[in-house]
C-alpha atoms as a PDB file:
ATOM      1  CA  UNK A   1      12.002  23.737 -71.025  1.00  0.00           C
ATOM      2  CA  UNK A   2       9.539  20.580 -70.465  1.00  0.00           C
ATOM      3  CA  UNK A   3       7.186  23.340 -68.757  1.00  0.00           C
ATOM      4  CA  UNK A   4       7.175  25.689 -72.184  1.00  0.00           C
ATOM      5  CA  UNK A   5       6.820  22.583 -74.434  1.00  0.00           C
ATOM      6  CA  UNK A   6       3.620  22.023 -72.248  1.00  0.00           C
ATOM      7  CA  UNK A   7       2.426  25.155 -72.334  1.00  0.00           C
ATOM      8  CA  UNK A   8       2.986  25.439 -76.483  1.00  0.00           C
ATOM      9  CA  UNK A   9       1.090  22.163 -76.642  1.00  0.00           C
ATOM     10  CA  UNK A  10      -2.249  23.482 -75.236  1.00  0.00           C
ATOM     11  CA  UNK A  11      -2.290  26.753 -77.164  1.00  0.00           C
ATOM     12  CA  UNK A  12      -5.321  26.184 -79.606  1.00  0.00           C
ATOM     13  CA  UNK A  13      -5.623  28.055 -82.811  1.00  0.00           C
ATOM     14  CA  UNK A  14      -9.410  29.424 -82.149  1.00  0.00           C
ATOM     15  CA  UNK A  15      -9.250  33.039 -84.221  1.00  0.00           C
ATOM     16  CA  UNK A  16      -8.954  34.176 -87.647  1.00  0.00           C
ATOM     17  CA  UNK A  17      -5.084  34.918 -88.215  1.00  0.00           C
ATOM     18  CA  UNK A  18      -3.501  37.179 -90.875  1.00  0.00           C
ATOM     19  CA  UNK A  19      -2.546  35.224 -93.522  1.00  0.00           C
ATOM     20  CA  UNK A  20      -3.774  32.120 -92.823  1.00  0.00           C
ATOM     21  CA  UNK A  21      -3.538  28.582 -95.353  1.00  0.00           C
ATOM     22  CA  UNK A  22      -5.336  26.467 -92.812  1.00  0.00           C
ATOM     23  CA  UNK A  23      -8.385  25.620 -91.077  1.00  0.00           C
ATOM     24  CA  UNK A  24      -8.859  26.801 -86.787  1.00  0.00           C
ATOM     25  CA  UNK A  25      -7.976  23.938 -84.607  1.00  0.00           C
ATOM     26  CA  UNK A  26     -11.240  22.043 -83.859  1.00  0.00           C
ATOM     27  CA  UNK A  27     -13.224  21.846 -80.605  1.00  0.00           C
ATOM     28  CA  UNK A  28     -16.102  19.552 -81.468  1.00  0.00           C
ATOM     29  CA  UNK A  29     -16.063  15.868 -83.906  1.00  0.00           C
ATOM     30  CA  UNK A  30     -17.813  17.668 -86.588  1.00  0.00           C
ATOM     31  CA  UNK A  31     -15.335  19.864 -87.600  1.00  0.00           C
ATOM     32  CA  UNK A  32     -12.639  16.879 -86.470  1.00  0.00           C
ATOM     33  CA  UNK A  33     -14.447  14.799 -89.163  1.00  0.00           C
ATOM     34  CA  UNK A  34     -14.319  18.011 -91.872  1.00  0.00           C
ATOM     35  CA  UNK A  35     -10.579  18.427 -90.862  1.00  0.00           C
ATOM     36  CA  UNK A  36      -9.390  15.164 -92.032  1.00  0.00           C
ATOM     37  CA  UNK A  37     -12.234  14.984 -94.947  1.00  0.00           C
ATOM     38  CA  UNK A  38     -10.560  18.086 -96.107  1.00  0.00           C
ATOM     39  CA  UNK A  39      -6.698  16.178 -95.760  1.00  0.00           C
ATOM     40  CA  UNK A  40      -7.770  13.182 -97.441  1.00  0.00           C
ATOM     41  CA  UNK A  41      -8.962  14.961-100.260  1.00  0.00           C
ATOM     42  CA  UNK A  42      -5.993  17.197-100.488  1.00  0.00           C
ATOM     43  CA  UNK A  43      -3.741  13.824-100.785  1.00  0.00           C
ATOM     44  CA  UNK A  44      -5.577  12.740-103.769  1.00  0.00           C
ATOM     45  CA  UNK A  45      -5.402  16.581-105.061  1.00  0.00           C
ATOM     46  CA  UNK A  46      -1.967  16.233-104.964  1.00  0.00           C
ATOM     47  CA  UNK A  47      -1.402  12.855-106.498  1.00  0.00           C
ATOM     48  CA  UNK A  48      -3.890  13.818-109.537  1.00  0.00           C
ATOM     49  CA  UNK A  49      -1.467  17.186-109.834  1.00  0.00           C
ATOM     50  CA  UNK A  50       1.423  15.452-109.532  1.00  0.00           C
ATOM     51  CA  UNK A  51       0.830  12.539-112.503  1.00  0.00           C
ATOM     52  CA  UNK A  52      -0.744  14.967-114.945  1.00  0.00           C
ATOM     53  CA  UNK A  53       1.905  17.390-114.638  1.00  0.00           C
ATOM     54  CA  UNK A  54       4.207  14.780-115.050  1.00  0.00           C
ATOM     55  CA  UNK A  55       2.251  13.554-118.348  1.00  0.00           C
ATOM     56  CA  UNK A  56       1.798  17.245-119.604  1.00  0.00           C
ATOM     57  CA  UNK A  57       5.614  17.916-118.883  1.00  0.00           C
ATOM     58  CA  UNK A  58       6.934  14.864-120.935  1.00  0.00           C
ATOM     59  CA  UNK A  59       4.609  14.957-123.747  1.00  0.00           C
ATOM     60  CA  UNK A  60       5.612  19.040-123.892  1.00  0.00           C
ATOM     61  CA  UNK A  61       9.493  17.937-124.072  1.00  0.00           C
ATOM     62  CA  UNK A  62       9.666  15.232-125.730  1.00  0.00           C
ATOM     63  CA  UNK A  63       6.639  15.537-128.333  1.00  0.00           C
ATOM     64  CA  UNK A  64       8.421  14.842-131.256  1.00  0.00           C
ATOM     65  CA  UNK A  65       9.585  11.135-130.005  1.00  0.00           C
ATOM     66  CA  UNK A  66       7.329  10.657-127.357  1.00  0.00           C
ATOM     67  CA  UNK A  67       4.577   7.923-129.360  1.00  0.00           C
ATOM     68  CA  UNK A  68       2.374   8.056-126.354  1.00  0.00           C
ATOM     69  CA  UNK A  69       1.741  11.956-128.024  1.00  0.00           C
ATOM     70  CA  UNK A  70       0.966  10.116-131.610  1.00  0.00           C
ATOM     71  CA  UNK A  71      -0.400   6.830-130.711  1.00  0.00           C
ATOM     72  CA  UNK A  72      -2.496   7.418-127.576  1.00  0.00           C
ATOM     73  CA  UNK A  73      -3.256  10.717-126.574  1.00  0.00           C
ATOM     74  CA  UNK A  74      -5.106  11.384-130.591  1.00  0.00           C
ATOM     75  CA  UNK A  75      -6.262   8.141-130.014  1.00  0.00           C
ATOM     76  CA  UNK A  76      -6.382   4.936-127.651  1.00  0.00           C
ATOM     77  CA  UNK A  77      -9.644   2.912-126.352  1.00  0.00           C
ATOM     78  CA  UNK A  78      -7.053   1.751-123.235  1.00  0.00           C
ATOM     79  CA  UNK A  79      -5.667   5.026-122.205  1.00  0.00           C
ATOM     80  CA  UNK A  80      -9.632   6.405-122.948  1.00  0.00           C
ATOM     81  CA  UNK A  81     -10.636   3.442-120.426  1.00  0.00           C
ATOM     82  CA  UNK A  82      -8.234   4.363-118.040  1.00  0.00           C
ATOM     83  CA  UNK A  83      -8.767   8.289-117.918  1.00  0.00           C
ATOM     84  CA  UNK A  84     -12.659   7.045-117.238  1.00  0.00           C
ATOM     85  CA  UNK A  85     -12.379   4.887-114.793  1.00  0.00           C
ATOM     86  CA  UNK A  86      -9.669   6.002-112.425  1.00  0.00           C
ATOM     87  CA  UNK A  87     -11.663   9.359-111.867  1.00  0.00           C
ATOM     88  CA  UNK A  88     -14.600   8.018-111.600  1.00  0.00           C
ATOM     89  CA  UNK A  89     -12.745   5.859-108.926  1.00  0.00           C
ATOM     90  CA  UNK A  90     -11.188   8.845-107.018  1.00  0.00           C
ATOM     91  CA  UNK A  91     -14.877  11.015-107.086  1.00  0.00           C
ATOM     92  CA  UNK A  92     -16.525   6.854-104.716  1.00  0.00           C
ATOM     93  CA  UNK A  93     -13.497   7.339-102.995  1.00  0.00           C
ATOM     94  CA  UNK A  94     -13.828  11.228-101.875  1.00  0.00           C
ATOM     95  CA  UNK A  95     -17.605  10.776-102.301  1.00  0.00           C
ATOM     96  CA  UNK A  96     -18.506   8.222 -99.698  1.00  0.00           C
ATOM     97  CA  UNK A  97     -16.788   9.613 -96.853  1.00  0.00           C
ATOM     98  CA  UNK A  98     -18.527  13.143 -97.323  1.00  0.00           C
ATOM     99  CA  UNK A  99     -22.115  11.612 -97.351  1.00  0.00           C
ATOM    100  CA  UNK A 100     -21.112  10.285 -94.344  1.00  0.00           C
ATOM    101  CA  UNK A 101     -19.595  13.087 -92.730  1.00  0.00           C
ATOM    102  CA  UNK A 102     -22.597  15.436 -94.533  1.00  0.00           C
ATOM    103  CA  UNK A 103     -25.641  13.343 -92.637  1.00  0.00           C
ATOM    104  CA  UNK A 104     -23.982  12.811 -89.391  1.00  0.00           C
ATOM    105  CA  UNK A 105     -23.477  17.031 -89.034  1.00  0.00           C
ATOM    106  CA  UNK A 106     -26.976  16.763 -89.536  1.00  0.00           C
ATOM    107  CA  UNK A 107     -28.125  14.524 -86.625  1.00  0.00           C
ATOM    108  CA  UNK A 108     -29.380  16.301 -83.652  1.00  0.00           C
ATOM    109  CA  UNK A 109     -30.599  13.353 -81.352  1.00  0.00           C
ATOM    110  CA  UNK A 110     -31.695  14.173 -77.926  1.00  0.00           C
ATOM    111  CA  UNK A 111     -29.649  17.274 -77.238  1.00  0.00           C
ATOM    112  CA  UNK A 112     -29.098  18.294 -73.572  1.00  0.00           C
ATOM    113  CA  UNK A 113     -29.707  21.815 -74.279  1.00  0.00           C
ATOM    114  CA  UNK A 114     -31.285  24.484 -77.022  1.00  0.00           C
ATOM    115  CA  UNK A 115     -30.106  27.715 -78.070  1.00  0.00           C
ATOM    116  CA  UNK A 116     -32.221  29.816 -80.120  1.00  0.00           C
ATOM    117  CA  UNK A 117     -30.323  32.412 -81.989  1.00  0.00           C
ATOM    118  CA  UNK A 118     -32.399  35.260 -84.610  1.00  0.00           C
ATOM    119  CA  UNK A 119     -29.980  37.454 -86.565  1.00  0.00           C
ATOM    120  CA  UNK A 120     -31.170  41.183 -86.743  1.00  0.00           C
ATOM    121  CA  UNK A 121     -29.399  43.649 -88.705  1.00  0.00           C
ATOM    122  CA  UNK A 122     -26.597  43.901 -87.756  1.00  0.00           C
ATOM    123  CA  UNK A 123     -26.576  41.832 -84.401  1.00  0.00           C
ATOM    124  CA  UNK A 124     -27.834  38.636 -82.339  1.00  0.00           C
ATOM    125  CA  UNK A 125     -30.602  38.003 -80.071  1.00  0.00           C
ATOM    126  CA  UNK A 126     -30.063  34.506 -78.103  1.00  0.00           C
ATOM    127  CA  UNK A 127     -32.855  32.350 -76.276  1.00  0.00           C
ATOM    128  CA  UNK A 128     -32.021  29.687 -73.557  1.00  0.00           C
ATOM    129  CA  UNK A 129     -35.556  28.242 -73.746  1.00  0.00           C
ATOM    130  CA  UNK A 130     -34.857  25.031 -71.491  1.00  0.00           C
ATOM    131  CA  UNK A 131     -33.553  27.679 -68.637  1.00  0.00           C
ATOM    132  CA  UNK A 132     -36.728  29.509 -66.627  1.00  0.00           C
ATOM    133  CA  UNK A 133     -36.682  31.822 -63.862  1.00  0.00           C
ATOM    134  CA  UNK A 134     -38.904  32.478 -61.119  1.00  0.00           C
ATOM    135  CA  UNK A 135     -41.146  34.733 -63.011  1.00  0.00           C
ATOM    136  CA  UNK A 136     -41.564  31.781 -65.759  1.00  0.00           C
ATOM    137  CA  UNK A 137     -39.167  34.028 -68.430  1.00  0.00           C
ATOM    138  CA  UNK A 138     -36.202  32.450 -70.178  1.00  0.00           C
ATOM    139  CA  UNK A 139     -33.003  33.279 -70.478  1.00  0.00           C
ATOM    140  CA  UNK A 140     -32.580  36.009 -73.580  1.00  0.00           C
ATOM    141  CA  UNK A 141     -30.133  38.431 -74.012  1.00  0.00           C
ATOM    142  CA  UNK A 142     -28.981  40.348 -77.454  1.00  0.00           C
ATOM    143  CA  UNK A 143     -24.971  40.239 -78.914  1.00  0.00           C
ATOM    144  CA  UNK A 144     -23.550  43.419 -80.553  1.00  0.00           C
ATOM    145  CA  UNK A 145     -20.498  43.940 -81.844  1.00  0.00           C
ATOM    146  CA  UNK A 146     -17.621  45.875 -79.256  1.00  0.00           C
ATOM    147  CA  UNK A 147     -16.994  49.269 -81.354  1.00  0.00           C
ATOM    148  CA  UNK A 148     -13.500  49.627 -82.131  1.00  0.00           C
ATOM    149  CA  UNK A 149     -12.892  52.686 -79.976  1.00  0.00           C
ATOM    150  CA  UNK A 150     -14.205  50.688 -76.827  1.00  0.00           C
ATOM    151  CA  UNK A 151     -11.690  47.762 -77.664  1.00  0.00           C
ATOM    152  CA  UNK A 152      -9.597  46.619 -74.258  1.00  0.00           C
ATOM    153  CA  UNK A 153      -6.226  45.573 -74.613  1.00  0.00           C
ATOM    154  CA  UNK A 154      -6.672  41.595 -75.615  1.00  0.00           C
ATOM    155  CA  UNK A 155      -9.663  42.594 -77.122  1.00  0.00           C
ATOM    156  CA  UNK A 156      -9.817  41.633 -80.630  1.00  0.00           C
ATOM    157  CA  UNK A 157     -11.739  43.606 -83.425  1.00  0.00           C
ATOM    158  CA  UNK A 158     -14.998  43.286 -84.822  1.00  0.00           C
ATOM    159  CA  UNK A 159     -14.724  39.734 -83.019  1.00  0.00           C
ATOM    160  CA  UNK A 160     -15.301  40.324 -79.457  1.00  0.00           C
ATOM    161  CA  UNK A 161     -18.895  41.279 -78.577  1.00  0.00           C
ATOM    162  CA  UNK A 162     -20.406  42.552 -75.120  1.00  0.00           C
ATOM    163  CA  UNK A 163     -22.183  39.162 -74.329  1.00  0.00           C
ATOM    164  CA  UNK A 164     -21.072  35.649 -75.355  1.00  0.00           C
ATOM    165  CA  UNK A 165     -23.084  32.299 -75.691  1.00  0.00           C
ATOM    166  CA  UNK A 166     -21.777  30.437 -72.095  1.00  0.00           C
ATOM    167  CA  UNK A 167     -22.023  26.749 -72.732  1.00  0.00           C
ATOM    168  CA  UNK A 168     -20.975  23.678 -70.758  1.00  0.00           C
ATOM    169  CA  UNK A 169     -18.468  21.309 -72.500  1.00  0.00           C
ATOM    170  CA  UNK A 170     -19.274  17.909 -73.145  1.00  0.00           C
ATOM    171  CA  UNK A 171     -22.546  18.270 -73.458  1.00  0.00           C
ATOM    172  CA  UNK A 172     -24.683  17.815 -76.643  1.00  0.00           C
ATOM    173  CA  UNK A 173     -26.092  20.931 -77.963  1.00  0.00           C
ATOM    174  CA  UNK A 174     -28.845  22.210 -80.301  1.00  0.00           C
ATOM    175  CA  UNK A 175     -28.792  25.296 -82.096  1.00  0.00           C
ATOM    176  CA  UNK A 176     -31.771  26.967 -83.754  1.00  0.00           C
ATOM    177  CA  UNK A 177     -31.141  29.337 -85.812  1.00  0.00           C
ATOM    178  CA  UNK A 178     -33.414  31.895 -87.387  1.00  0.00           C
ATOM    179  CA  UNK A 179     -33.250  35.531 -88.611  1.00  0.00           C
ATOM    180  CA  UNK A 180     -35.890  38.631 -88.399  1.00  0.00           C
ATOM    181  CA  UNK A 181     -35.596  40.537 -91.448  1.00  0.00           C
ATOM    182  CA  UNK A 182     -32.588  39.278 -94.133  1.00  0.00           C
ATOM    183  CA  UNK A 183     -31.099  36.093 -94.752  1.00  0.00           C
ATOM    184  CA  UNK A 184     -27.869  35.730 -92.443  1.00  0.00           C
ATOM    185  CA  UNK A 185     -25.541  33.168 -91.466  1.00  0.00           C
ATOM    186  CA  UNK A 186     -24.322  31.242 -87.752  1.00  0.00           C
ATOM    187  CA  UNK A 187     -20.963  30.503 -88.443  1.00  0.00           C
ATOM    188  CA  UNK A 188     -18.179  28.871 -86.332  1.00  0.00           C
ATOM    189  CA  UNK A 189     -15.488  27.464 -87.842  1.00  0.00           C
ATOM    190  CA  UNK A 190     -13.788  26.130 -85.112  1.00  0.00           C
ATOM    191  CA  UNK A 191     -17.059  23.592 -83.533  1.00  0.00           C
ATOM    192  CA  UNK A 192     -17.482  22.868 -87.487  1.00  0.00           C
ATOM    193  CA  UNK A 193     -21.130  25.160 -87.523  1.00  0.00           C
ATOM    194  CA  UNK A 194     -22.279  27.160 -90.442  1.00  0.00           C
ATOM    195  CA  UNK A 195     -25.922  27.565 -91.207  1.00  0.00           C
ATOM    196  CA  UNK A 196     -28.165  30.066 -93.026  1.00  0.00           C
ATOM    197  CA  UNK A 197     -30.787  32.121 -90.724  1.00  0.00           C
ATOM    198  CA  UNK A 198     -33.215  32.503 -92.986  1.00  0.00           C
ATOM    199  CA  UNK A 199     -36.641  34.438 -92.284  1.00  0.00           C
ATOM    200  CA  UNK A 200     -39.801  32.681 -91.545  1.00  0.00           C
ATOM    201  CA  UNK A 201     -37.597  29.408 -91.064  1.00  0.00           C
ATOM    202  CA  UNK A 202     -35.620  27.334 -88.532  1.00  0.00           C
ATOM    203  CA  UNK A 203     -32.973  25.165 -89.480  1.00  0.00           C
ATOM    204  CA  UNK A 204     -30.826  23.139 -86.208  1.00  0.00           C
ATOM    205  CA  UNK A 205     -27.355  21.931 -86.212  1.00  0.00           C
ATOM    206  CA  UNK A 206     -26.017  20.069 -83.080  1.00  0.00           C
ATOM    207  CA  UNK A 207     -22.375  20.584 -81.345  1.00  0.00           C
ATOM    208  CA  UNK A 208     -20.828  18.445 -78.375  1.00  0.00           C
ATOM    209  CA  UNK A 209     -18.007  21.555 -77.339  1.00  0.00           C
ATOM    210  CA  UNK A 210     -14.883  18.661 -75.935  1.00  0.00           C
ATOM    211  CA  UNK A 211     -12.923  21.221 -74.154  1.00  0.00           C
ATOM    212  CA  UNK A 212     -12.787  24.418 -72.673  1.00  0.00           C
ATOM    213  CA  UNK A 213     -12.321  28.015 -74.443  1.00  0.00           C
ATOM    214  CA  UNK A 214     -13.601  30.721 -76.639  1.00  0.00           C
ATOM    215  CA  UNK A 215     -14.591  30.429 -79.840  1.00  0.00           C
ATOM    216  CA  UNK A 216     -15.616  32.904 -81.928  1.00  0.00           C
ATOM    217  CA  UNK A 217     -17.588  33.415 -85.572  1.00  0.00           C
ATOM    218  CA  UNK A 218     -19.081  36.007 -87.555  1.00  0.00           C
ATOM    219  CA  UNK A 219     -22.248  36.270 -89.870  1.00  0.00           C
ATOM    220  CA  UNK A 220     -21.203  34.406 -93.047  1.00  0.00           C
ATOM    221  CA  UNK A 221     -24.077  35.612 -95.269  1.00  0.00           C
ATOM    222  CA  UNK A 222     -23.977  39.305 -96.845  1.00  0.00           C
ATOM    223  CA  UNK A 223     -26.620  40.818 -95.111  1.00  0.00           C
ATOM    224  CA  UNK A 224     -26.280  44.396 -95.343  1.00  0.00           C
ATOM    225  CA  UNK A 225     -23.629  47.563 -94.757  1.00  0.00           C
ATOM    226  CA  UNK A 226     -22.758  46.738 -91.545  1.00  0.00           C
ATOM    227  CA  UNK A 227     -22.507  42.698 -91.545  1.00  0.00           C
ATOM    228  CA  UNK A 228     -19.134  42.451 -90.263  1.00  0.00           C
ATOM    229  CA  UNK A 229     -20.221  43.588 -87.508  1.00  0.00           C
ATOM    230  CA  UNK A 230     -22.334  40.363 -86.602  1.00  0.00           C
ATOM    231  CA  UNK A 231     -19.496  38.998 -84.499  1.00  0.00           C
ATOM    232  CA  UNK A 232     -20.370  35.431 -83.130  1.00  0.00           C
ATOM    233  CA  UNK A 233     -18.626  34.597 -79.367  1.00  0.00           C
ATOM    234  CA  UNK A 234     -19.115  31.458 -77.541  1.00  0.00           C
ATOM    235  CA  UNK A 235     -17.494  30.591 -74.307  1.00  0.00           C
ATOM    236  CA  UNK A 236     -17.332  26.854 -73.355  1.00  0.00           C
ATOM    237  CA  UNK A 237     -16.812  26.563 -69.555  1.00  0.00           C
ATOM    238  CA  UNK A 238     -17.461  23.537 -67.144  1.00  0.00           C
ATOM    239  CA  UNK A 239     -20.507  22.076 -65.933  1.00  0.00           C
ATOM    240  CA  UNK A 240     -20.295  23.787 -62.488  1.00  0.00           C
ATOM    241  CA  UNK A 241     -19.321  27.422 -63.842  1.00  0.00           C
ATOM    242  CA  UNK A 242     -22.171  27.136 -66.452  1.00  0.00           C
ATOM    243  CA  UNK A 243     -24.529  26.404 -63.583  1.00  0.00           C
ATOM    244  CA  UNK A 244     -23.254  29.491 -61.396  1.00  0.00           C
ATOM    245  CA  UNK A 245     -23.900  31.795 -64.524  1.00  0.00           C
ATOM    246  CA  UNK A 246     -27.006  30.813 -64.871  1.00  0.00           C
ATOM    247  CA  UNK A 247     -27.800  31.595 -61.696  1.00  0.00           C
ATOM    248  CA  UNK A 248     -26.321  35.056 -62.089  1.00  0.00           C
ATOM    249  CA  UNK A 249     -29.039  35.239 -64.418  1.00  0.00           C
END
């Protein structure tokens, strides 16, 4: 029994599932920081639902000898005070720790490692520039989509794609991301990454990958008939098995 509660506690939540409420269990601190940004704000969701319902449902009821109806809802410079202030309250509250979260997504300080990914229509292209081989080339290799007719069992659809992005956990990591034709999207919800490819432009976005898995995405940006089938698939392996593939390279 001990062994199954084990196993149950290191089964991570890294796909899309049918009928989902929540967000993919997180592999990096960025999306760590966006998971609790998101519960914090959800607790003062509720308690703002919760006391105007409570105000809406008692002035509905009891209207007729309720004189907070009469005296201060038509008029009242406290209760007008209050209804000012205590929102503007709540939006410092939720507002300083999403600054904080927003500029520290978007620090990339001396990454171990670049990946360069273009979006094409309707697949990726990926660059290991820091990675050169004998002949002085870098690693590059393009990502399409696994048809569903070619799907093996385990295989999931329009997710799994005939190369993935091997990375190394624990180590800090750039992405580049561009595009060659239409404005598309890198998206990973579970290392907390989602940013526009955009023509003629490169925008970065860093990710430090804390444990071992796969993780997969999809183009987030409507790009065309066939953009869900820009599947995004990442594997995060250790240090020594991310050297070996690059030597299979």
């Amino acid at each position: 029994m001990l062994n199954l509660l084990n196993m149950i506690n290191i089964i991570y939540n890294d796909v899309p599932t049918p009928y989902s409420c929540y967000f993919q269990d997180s592999a990096t601190p960025n999306q760590e920081g966006i998971l609790e940004l998101h519960d914090n704000i959800m607790f003062y969701l509720f308690i703002i639902l919760g006391l105007v319902s409570w105000m809406l449902f008692n002035i509905v009821r009891t209207y007729t000898k309720n004189p907070m109806a009469y005296k201060y809802i038509k008029h009242g410079q406290t209760i007008e005070i209050l209804w000012t202030i205590l929102p503007a309250v709540i939006l410092l509250i939720i507002a300083f720790p999403s600054f904080i979260l927003l500029y520290l997504c978007d620090e990339v300080i001396s990454p171990a490692m670049t990946i360069k990914a273009i979006g094409y229509q309707w697949y990726w292209k990926y660059e290991y520039s820091d990675f050169i081989n004998d002949n002085g080339e870098t690693i590059e290799f393009e990502s399409y989509v696994i048809p569903d007719d070619l799907l093996e069992e385990g295989q999931l659809r329009l997710l799994d794609t005939d190369t993935s992005i091997m990375v190394p956990v624990d180590t800090h990591i750039r992405f580049v991301v561009t595009a060659a034709d239409v404005i598309h999207d890198f998206c990973i919800p579970s290392l907390g990454i989602k940013v526009d490819a955009n023509p003629g432009r490169l925008n970065q976005v860093s990710a430090l990958i804390q444990r071992e898995g796969v993780f997969y995405g999809q183009c987030s940006e409507l790009c065309g008939i066939n953009h869900c089938a820009m599947p995004i698939k990442v594997e995060a392996v250790s240090l020594p098995k991310f050297l070996e593939w690059l030597n299979d390279q």
